[in-house]
Protein backbone atom coordinates (compact mmCIF):
# COMPACT_ATOMS: atom_id res chain seq x y z
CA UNK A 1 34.44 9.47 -4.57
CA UNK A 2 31.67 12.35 -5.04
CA UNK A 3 27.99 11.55 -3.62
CA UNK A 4 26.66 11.53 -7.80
CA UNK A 5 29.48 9.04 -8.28
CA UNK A 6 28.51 6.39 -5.65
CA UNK A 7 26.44 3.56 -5.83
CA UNK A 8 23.10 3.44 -4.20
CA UNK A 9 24.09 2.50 -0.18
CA UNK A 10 22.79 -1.06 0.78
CA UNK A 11 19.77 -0.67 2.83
CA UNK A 12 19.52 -2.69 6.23
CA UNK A 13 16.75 -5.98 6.14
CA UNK A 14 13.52 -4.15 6.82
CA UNK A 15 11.93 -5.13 10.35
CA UNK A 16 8.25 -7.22 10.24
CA UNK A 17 5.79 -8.58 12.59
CA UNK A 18 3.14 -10.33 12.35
CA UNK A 19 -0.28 -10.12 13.90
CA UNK A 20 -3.68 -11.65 15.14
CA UNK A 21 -6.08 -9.77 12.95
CA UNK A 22 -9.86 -10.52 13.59
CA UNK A 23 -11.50 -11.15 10.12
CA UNK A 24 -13.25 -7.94 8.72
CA UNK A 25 -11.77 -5.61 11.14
CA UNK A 26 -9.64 -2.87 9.52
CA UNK A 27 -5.75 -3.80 9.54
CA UNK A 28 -4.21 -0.03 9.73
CA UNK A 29 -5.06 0.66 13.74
CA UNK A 30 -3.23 -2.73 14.61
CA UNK A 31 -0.45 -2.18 11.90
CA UNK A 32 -0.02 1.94 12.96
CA UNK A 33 0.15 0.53 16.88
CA UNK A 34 2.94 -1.36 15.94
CA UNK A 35 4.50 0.60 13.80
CA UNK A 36 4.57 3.58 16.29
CA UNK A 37 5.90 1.37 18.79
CA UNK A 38 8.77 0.26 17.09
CA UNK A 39 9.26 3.85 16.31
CA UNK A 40 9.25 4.75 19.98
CA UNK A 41 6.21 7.80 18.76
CA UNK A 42 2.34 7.28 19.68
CA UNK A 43 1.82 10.39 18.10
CA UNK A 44 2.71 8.56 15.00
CA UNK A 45 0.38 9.62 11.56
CA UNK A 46 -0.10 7.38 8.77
CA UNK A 47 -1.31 9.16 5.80
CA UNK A 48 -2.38 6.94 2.65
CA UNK A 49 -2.02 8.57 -0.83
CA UNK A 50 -4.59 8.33 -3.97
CA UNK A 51 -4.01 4.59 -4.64
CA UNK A 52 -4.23 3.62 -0.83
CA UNK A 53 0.01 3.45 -0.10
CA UNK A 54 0.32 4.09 3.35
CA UNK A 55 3.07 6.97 4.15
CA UNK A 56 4.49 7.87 7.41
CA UNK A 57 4.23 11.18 8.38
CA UNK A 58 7.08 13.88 9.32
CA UNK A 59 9.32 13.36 11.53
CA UNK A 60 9.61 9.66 10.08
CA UNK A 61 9.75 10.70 6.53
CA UNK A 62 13.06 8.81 6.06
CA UNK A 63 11.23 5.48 7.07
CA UNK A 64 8.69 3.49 4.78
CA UNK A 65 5.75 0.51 6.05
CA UNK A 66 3.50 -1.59 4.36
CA UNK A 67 1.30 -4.06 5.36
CA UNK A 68 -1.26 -7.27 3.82
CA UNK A 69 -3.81 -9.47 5.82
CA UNK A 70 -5.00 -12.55 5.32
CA UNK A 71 -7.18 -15.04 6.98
CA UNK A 72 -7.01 -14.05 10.81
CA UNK A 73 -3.61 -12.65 10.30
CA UNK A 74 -1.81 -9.23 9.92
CA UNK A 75 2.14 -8.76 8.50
CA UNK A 76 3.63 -5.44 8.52
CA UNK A 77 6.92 -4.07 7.59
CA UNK A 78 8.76 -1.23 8.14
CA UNK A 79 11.78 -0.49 6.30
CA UNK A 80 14.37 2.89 6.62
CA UNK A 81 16.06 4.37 3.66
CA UNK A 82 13.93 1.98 1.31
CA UNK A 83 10.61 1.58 -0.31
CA UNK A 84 8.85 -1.81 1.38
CA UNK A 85 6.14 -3.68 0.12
CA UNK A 86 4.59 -6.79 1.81
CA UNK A 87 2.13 -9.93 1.14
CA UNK A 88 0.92 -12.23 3.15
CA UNK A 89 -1.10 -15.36 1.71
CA UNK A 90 -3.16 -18.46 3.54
CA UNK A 91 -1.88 -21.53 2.11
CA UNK A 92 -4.82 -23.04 0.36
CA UNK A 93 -5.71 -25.42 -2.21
CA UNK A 94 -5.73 -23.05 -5.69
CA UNK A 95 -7.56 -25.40 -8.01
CA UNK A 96 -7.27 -22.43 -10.93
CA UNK A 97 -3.57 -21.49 -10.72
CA UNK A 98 -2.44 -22.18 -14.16
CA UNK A 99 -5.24 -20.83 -15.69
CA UNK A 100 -4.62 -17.76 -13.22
CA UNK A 101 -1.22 -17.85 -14.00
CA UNK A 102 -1.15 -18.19 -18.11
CA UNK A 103 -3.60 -14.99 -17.89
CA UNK A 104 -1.43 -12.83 -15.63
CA UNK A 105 1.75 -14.19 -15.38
CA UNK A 106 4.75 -13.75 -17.57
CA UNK A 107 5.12 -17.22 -20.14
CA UNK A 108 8.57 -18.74 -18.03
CA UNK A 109 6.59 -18.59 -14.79
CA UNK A 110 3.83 -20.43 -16.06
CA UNK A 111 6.12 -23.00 -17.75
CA UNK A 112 8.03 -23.12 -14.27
CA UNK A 113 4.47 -23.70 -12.57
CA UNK A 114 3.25 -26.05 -15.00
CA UNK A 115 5.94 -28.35 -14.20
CA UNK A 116 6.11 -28.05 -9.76
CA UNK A 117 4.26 -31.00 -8.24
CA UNK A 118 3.58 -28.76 -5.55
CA UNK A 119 2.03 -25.96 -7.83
CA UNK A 120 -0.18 -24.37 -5.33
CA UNK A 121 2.76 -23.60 -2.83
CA UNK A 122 4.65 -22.38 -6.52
CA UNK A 123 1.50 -20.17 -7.39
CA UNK A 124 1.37 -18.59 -3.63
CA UNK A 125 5.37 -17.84 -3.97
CA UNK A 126 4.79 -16.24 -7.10
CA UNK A 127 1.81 -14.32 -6.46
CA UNK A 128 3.62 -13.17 -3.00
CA UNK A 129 6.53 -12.12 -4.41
CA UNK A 130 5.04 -9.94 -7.91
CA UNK A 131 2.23 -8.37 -5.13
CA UNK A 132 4.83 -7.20 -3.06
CA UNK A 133 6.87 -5.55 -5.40
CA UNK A 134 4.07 -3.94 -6.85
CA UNK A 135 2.87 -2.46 -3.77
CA UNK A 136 6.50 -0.93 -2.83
CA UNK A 137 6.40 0.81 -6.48
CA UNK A 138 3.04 2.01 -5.31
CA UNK A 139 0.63 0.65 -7.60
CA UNK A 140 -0.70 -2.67 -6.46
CA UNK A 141 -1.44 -5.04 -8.78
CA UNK A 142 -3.24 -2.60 -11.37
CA UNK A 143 0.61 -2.03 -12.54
CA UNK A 144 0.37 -5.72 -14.39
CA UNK A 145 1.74 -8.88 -13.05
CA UNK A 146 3.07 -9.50 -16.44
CA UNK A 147 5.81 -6.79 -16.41
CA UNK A 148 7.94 -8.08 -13.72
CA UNK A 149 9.38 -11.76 -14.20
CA UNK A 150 10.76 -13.61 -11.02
CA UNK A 151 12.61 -17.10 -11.36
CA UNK A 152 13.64 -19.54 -8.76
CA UNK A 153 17.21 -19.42 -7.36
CA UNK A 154 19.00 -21.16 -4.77
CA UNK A 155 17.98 -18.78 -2.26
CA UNK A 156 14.64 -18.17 -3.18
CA UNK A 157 12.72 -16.40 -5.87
CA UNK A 158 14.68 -13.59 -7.59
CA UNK A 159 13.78 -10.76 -9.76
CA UNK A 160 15.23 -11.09 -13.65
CA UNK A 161 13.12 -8.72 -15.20
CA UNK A 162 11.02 -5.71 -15.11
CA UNK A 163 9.62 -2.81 -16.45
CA UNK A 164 11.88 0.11 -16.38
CA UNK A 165 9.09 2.24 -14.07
CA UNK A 166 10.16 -0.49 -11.09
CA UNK A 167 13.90 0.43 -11.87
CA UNK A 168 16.00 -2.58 -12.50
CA UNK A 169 15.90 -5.93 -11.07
CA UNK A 170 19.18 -5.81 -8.99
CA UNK A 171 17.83 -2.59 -6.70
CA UNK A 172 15.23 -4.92 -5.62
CA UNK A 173 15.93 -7.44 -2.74
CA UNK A 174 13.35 -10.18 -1.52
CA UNK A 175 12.66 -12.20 1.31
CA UNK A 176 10.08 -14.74 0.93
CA UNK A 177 8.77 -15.73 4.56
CA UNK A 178 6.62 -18.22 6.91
CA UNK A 179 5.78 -16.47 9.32
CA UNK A 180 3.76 -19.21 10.74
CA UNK A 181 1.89 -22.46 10.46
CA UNK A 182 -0.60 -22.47 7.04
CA UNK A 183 0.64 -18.93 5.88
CA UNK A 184 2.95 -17.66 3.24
CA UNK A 185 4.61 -14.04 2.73
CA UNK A 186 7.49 -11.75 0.73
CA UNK A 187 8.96 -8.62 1.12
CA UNK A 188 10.33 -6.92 -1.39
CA UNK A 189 12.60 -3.48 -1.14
CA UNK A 190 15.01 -0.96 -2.69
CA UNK A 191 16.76 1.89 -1.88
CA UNK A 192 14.74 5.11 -2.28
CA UNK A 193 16.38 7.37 -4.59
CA UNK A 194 18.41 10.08 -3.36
């Protein structure tokens, strides 16, 4: 089979941690010290482009990170062969999630949300899950959380639809996390292209 023929190659589970991280400190010297570690290079540069993306530097070129903090805590993620995008959440009462949701959410997932008794968890998983996307495409949130639409599967949330500038739904794999008491997270990932 020629290389133009093939299917993108599955890309392996990206690797996380996640740290203390002192409220109002900056989270890329903790997040860069751990990502050079696992990359076995202190000399290890993290460049961030116009919109704030953090990028490592050559030689690690082949490699992508990301990283969200919230609370006193720090996740990062660190992915090869794939674009990564993380977000980490404090689980907290959110007394305005439906009206959040019907302003910036696609209609099903506020229908889905209007109907979970436990609709703050459902807002968090939601919000997690659209955020991290978002930040592996490289936009954040100023992309629109209206034009990707997640909905609940056996094995978690799962992308059904999005707009064609994220690629297609089935190139993107997520893993929705607790990563510890009173916290909630996703990463999200697809190949890069080739």
């Amino acid at each position: 089979m020629s290389l133009s023929a093939r299917s993108t190659p599955p890309v392996a589970v990206p690797r996380w941690t996640w740290l203390a991280h002192p409220h109002g400190q900056p989270a890329q010297p903790p997040a860069q010290a751990w990502l050079a570690a696992e990359l076995g290079d202190p000399e290890l540069q993290v460049r961030r482009d116009g919109r704030q993306r953090p990028h490592l530097q050559p030689p690690h070129q082949a490699w992508d990170c990301n990283w969200s903090h919230s609370g006193e805590r720090l996740l990062v993620a660190l992915a090869h062969g794939a674009r990564v995008g993380v977000d980490l959440e404090r689980l907290q009462r959110r007394p305005r999630a439906l009206d959040v949701a019907q302003r910036y959410f696609t209609a099903d997932e506020w229908r889905w949300l209007a109907a979970q008794d436990e609709r703050d968890l459902a807002f968090l998983r939601l919000w997690c899950a659209k955020e991290a996307v978002l930040k592996a495409h490289g936009h954040g949130l100023s992309f629109g959380l209206h034009r990707l639409r997640f909905e609940p599967a056996a094995e978690g949330l799962r992308l059904v639809e999005c707009d064609a500038e994220l690629g297609t739904p089935a190139q993107w794999t997520l893993q929705e996390i607790v990563p510890g008491p009173g916290y909630l997270g996703a990463i999200a990932w697809r190949p890069k292209p080739l």
